[in-house]
Protein backbone atom coordinates (compact mmCIF):
# COMPACT_ATOMS: atom_id res chain seq x y z
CA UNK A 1 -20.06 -13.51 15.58
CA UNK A 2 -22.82 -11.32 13.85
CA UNK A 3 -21.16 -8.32 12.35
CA UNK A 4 -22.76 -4.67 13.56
CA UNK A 5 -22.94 -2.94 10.45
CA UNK A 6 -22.89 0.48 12.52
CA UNK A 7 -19.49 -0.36 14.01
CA UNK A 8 -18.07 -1.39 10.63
CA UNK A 9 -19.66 2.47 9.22
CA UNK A 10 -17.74 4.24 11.96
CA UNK A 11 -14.36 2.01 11.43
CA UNK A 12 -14.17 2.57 8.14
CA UNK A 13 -14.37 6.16 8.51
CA UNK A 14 -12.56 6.24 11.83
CA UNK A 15 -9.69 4.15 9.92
CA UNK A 16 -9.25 6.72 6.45
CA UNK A 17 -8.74 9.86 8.66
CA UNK A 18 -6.19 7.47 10.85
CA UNK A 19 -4.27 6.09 7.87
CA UNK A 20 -3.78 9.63 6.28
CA UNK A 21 -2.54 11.33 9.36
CA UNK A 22 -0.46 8.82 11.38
CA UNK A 23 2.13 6.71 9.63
CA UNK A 24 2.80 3.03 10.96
CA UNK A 25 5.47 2.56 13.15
CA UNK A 26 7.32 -0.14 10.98
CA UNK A 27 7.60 2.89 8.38
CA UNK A 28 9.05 5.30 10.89
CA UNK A 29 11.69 2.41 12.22
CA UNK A 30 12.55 2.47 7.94
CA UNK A 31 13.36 6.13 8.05
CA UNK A 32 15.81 5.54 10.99
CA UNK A 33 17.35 2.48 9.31
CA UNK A 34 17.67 4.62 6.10
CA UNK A 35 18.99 7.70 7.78
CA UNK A 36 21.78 5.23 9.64
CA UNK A 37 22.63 3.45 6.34
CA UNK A 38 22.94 6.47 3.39
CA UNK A 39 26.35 7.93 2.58
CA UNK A 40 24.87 11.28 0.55
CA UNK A 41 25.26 14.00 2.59
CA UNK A 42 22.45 15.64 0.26
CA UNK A 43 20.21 12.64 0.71
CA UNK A 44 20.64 12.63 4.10
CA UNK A 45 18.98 16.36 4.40
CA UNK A 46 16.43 14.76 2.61
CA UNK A 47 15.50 11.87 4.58
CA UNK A 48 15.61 14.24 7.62
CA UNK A 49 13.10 17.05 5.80
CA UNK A 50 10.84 14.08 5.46
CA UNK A 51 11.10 12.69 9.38
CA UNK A 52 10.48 16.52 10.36
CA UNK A 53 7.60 16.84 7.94
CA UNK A 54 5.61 13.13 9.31
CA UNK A 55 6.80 14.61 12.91
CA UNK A 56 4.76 18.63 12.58
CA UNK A 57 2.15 16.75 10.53
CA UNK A 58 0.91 13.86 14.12
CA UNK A 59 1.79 16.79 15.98
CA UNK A 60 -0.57 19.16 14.29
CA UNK A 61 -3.20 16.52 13.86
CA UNK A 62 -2.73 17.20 10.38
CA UNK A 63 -2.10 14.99 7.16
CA UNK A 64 1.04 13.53 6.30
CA UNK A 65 0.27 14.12 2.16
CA UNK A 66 -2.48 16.35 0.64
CA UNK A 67 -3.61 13.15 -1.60
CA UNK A 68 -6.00 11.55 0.20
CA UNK A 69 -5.48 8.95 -2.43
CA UNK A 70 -7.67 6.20 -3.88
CA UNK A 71 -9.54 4.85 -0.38
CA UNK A 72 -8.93 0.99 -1.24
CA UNK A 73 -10.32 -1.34 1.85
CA UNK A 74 -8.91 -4.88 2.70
CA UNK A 75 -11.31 -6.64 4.66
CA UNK A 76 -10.11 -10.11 6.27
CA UNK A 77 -13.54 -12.13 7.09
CA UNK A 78 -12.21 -15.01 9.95
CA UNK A 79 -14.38 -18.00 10.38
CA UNK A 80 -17.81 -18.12 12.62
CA UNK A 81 -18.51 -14.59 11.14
CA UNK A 82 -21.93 -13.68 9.90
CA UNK A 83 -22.10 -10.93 7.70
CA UNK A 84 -24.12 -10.01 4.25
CA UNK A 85 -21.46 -9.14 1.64
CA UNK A 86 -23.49 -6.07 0.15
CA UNK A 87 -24.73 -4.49 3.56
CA UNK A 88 -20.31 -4.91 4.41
CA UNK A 89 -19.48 -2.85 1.30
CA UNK A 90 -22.25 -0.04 1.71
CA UNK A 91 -21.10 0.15 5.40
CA UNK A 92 -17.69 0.81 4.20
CA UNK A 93 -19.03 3.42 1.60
CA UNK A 94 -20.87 5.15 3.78
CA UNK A 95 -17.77 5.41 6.21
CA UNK A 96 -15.44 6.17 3.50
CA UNK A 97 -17.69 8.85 2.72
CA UNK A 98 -18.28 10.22 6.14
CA UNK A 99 -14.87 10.85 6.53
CA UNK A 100 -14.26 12.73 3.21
CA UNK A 101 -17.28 15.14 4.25
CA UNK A 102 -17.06 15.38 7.89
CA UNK A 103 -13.82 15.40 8.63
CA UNK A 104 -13.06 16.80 6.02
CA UNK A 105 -10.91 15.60 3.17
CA UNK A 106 -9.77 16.22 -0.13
CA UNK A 107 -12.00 14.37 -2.12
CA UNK A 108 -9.81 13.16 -5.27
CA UNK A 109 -12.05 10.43 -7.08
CA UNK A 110 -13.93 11.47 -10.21
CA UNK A 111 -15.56 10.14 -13.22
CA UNK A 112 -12.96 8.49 -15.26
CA UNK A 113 -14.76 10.17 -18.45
CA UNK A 114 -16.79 13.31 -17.16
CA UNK A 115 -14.02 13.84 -14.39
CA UNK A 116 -16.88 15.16 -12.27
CA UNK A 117 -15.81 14.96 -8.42
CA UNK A 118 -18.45 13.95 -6.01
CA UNK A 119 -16.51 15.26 -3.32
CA UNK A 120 -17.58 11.95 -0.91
CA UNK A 121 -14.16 9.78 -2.39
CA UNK A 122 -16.59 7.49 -3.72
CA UNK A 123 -17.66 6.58 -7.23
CA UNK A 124 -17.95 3.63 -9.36
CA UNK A 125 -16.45 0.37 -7.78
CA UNK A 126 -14.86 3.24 -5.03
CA UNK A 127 -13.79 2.82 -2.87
CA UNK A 128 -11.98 -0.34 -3.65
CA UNK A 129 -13.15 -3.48 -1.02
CA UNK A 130 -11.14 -6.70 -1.23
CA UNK A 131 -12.28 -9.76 0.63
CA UNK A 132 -10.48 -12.54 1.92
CA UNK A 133 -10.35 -15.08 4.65
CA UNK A 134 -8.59 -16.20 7.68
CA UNK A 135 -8.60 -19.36 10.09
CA UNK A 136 -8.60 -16.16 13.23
CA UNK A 137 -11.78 -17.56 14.72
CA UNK A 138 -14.99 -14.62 15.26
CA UNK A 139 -12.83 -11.57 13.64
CA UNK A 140 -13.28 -9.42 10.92
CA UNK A 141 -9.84 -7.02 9.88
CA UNK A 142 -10.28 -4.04 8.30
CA UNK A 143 -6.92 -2.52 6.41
CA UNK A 144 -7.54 1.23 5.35
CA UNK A 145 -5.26 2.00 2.25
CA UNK A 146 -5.20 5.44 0.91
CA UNK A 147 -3.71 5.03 -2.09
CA UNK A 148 -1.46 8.23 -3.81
CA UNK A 149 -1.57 9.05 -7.38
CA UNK A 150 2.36 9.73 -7.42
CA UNK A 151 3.05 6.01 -6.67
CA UNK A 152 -0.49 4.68 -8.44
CA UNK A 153 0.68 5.96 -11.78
CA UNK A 154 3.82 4.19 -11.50
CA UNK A 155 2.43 0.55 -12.21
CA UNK A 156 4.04 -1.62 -14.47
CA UNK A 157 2.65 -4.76 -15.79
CA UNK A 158 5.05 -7.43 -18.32
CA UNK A 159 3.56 -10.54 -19.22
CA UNK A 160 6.70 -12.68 -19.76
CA UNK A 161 7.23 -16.04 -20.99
CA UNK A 162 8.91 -19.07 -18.92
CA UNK A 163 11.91 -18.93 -21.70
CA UNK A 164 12.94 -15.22 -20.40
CA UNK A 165 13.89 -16.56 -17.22
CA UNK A 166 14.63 -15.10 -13.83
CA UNK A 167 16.92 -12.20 -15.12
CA UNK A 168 13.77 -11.00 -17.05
CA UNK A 169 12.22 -10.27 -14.00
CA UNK A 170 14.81 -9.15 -12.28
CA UNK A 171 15.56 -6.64 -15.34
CA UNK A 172 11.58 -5.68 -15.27
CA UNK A 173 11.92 -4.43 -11.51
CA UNK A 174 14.51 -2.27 -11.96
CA UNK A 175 13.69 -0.69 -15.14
CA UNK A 176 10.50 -0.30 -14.06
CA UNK A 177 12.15 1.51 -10.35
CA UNK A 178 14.30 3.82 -12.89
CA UNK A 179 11.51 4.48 -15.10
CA UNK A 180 9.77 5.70 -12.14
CA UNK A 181 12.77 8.31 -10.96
CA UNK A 182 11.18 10.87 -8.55
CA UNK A 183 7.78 10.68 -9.25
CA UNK A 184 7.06 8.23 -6.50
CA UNK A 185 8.36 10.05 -3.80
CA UNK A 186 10.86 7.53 -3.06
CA UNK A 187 12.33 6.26 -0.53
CA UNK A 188 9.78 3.87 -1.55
CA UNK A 189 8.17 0.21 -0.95
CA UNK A 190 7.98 -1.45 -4.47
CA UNK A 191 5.58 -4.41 -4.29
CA UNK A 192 6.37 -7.13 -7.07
CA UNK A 193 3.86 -9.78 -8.00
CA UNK A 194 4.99 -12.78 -9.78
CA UNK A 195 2.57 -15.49 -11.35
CA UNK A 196 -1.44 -16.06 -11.22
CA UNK A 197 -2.89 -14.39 -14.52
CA UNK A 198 -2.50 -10.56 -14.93
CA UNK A 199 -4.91 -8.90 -12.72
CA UNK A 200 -3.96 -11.39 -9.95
CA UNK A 201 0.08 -10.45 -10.31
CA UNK A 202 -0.52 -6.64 -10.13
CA UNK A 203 -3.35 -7.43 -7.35
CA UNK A 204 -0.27 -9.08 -5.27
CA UNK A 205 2.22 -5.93 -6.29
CA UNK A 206 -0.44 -3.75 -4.96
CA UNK A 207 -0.58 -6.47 -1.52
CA UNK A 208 3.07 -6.53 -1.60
CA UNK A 209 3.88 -2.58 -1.85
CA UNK A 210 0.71 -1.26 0.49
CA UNK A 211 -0.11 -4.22 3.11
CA UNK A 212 3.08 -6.09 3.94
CA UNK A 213 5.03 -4.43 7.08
CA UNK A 214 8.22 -2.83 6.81
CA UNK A 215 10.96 -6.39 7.76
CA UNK A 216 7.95 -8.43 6.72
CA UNK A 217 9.61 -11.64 4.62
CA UNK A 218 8.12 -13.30 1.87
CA UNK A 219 6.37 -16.27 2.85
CA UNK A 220 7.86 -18.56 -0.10
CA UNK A 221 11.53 -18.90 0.48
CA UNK A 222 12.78 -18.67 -3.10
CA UNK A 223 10.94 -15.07 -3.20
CA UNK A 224 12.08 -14.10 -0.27
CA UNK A 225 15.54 -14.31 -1.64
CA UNK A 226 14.68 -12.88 -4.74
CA UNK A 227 13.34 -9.14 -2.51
CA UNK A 228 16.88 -9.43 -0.50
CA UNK A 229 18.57 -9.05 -3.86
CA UNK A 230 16.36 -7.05 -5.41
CA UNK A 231 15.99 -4.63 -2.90
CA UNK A 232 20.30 -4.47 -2.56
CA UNK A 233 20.34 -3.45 -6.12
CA UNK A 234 17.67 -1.16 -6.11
CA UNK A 235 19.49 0.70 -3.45
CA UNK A 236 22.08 0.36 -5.98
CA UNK A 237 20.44 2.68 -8.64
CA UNK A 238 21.29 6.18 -7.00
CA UNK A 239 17.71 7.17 -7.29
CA UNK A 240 17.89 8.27 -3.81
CA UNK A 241 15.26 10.17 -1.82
CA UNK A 242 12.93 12.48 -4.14
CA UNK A 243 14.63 11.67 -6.82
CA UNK A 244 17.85 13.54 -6.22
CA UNK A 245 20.53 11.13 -5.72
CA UNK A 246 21.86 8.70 -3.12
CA UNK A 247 22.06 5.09 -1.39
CA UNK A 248 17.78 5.22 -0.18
CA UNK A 249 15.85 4.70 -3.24
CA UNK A 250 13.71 2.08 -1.12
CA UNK A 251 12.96 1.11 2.07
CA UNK A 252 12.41 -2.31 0.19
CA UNK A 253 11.23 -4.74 -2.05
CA UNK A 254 8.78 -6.91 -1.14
CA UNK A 255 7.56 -9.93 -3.64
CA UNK A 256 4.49 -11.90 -3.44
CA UNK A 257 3.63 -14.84 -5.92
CA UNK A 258 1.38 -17.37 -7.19
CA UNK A 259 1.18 -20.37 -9.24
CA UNK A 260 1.07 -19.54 -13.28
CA UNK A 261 0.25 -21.16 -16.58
CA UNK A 262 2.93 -23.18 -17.83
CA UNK A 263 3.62 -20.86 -20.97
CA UNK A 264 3.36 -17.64 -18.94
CA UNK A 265 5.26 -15.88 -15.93
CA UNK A 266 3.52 -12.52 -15.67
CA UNK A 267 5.56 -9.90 -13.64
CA UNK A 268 3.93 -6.47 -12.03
CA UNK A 269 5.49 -3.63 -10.26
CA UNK A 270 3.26 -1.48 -8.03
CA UNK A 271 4.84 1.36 -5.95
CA UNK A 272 4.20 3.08 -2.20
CA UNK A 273 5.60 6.07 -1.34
CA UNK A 274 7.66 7.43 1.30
CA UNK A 275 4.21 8.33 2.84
CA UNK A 276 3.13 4.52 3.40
CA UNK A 277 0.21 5.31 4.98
CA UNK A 278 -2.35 2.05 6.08
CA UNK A 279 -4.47 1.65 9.26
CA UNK A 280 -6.26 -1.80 10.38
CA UNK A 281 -8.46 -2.68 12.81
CA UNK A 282 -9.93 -6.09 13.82
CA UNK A 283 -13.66 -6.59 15.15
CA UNK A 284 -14.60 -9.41 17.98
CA UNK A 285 -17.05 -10.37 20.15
CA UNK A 286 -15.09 -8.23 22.93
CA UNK A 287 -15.15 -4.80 20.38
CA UNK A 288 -13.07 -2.83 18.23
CA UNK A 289 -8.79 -3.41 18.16
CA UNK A 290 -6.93 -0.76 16.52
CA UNK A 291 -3.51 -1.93 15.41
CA UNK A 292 -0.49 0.45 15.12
């Protein structure tokens, strides 16, 4: 399959105004499962202020958050697809940006020195385009993240040794998810990476926290069990929705990992907010799939 660089212009835009408007449905299922679960009658309120706030905003056509976020892109490349790596990312540029301006959006990227705002929610290395690759025969999956300052700025990196042991990490996560308080918007998804070097383990927080569905497991078994606990006693913290008490400081905690240097086990936390907003869709020979 020869990728249509056109098609992948309009996705990409097509797929930012989606992801900032219309939450996924596996989020919306964790607000009911929440809302069934918390004993604060306070927190409760809460978690229904935010249902009726997602509910006017699809109604309304409107957005779910006023940060339009970071535009990161997660592009899954399948096998028997042709496609030139540097036309892909302009394509995606060019969308990103035609949905800032025609649409239009906030723009809030700018110059990390000048702070000058382009107003397209594109600079340097923005938007963000990750690339991997599937066995999925003749498709190409595009995953629109818009990613929120309130949850960005609450990323935590430790670079641990083997000889701190489990409880380090375990300690890590849930300072880091009390560090964090309100300012994340919580109910939240907190993404932990384990292993690889450092960029890699806050790469797979970022995977874990933005990508991964809402009831999604862990595909290794021992950190699988390590997000069942860790997301029971992060629901333990009192945290609670916005910050102002109760059982629903997260929807959950998802962990991804990879294999490590013998004399290091780094740990990252990376945060999504309430508003866990991401929209995919998958290219074929047949056209364009959107996915819920």
């Amino acid at each position: 399959m020869r990728v249509d660089l056109a098609t992948v212009e309009e996705v990409a835009k097509d797929l930012y105004i989606r992801a900032v408007k219309i939450l996924p449905d596996d989020v919306k299922q964790g607000f009911e499962r929440l809302s069934r679960s918390e004993t604060n009658p306070r927190a409760r309120q809460m978690l229904g202020t935010m249902v009726a706030n997602i509910a006017v905003a699809e109604a309304q056509r409107n957005l779910t958050c006023q940060d339009t976020g970071i535009p990161i892109y997660n592009v899954t490349i399948g096998r028997n697809v042709q496609v030139d790596g540097v036309d892909l990312e302009a394509a995606i540029a060019r969308g990103c940006a035609r949905a800032t301006v025609e649409h239009p959006l906030r723009s809030s990227v700018v110059h990390p020195i000048t702070r000058r705002n382009e107003h397209t929610s594109c600079g340097i290395r923005v938007p963000v385009v990750n690339v991997a690759f599937s066995e999925a025969p003749e498709e190409l999956a595009i995953e629109m993240v818009p990613k929120g300052s309130g949850s960005e700025n609450n990323t935590f990196l430790r670079m641990a040794v083997p000889a701190d042991g489990l409880d380090a990490v375990k300690t890590f996560v849930i300072d880091s998810v009390l560090a964090a308080g309100g300012k994340t918007c919580p109910p939240t998804i907190v993404g932990v990476g384990i292993g690889g070097s450092a960029d890699l383990c806050v790469h797979l927080a970022k995977l874990a926290a933005t990508s991964r569905p809402l009831g999604s497991r862990c595909a290794d078994e021992e950190g699988a069990k390590l997000e069942a606990e860790l997301t029971r006693a992060v629901n333990q913290l009192g945290v609670g929705p916005q910050g102002l008490g109760g059982d629903s400081t997260a929807f959950a905690v998802h962990v991804e990992i990879a294999a490590t240097h013998i004399t290091m086990n780094p740990v990252a936390v990376n945060m999504q907010c309430h508003a866990a907003r991401r929209a995919t869709a998958t290219l074929t020979p047949a056209g364009v799939r959107h996915e819920a």
